[in-house]
Protein backbone atom coordinates (compact mmCIF):
# COMPACT_ATOMS: atom_id res chain seq x y z
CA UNK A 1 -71.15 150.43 -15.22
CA UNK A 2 -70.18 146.88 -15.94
CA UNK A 3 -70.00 145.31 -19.58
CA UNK A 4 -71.00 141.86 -20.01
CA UNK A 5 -68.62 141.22 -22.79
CA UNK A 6 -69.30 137.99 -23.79
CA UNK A 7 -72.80 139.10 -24.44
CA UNK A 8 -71.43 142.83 -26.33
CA UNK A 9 -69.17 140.03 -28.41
CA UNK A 10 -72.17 138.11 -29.37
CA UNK A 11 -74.21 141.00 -30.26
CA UNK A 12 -71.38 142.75 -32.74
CA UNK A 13 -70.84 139.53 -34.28
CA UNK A 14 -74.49 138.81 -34.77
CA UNK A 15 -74.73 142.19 -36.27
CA UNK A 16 -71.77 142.16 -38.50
CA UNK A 17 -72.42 138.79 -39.94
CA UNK A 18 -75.85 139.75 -40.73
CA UNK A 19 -73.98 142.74 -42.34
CA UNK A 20 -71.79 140.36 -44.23
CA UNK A 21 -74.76 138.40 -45.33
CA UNK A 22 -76.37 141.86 -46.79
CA UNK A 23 -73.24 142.70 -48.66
CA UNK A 24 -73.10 139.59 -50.74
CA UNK A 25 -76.59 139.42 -51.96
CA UNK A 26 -76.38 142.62 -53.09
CA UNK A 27 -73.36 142.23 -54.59
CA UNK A 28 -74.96 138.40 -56.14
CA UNK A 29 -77.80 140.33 -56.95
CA UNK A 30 -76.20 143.65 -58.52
CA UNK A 31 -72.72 143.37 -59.02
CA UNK A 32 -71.72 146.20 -61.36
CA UNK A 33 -73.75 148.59 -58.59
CA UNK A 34 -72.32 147.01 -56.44
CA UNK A 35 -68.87 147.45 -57.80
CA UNK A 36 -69.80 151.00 -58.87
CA UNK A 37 -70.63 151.55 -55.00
CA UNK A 38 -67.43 150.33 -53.43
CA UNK A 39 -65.31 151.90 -56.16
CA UNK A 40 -66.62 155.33 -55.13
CA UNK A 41 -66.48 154.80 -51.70
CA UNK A 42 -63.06 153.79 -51.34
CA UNK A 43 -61.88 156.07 -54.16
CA UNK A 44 -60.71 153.42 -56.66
CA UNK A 45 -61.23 151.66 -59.77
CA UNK A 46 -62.23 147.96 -58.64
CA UNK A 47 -63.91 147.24 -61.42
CA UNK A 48 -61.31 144.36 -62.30
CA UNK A 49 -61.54 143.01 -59.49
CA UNK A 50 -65.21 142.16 -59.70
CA UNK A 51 -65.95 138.32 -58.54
CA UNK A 52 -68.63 136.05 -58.37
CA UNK A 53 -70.10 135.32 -54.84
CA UNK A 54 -70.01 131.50 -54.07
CA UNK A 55 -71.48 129.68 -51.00
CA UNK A 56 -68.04 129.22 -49.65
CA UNK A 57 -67.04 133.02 -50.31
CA UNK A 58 -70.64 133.98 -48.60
CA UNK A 59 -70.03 131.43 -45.68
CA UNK A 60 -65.85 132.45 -45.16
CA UNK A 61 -67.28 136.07 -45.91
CA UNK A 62 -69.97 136.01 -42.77
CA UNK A 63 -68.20 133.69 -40.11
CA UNK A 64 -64.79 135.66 -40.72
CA UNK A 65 -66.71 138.95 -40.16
CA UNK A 66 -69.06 137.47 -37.29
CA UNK A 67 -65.97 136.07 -35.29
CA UNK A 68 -63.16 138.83 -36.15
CA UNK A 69 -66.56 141.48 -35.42
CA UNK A 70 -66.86 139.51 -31.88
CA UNK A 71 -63.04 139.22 -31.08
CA UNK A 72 -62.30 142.99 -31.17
CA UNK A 73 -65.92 144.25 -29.55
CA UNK A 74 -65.28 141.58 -26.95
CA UNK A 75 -61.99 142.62 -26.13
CA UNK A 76 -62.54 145.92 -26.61
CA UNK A 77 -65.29 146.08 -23.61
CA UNK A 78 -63.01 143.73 -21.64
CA UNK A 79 -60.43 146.52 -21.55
CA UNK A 80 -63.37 149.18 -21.04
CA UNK A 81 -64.16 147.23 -17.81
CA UNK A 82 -60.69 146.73 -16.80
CA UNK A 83 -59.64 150.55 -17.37
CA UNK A 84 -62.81 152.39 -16.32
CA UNK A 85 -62.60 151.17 -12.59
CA UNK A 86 -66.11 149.08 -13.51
CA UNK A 87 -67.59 146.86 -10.28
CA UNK A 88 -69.88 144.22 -10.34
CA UNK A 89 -72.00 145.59 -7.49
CA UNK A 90 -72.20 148.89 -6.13
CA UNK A 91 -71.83 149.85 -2.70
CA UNK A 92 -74.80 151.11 -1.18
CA UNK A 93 -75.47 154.34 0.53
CA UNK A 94 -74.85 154.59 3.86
CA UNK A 95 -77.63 155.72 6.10
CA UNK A 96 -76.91 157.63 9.51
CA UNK A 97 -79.53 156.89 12.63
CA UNK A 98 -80.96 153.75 10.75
């Protein structure tokens, strides 16, 4: 099986900017949860390091994510294709007395 990559990019981008777009309205909308929530998940105290979310921080935030999401799934089923022996078409069977 054949990936269309250009179309797995575009769907992991669309899908990680909508992500994106989650993650700062609930961090706009609840911050110290917010804060609470990352600080247990990656073990830490970042409650100092608590910001505001801006338009340009929640634009940057979800075309960074989108494109740098789309880059590596894009490249990442190029090099599925290239190392899995994928074809284009398969070869049909061939039928004796036919």
């Amino acid at each position: 099986m054949k990936l269309d990559s250009g179309a797995f990019a575009l769907a992991a981008g669309i899908v990680a900017a909508a992500l994106s777009a989650l993650c700062a309205a609930f961090v706009a909308l609840a911050p110290e949860t917010a804060t609470a929530l990352a600080s247990a998940v990656v073990h830490l105290d970042l409650t100092s390091l608590a910001r505001p979310v801006t338009p340009v921080s929640f634009l940057g935030g979800v075309v960074f994510w989108g494109a740098l999401t789309a880059i590596v799934f894009g490249t990442g089923a190029s090099l599925y294709n290239r190392f899995s022996g994928a074809r284009t078409a398969r070869a049909e069977p061939v039928h004796a007395g036919v």
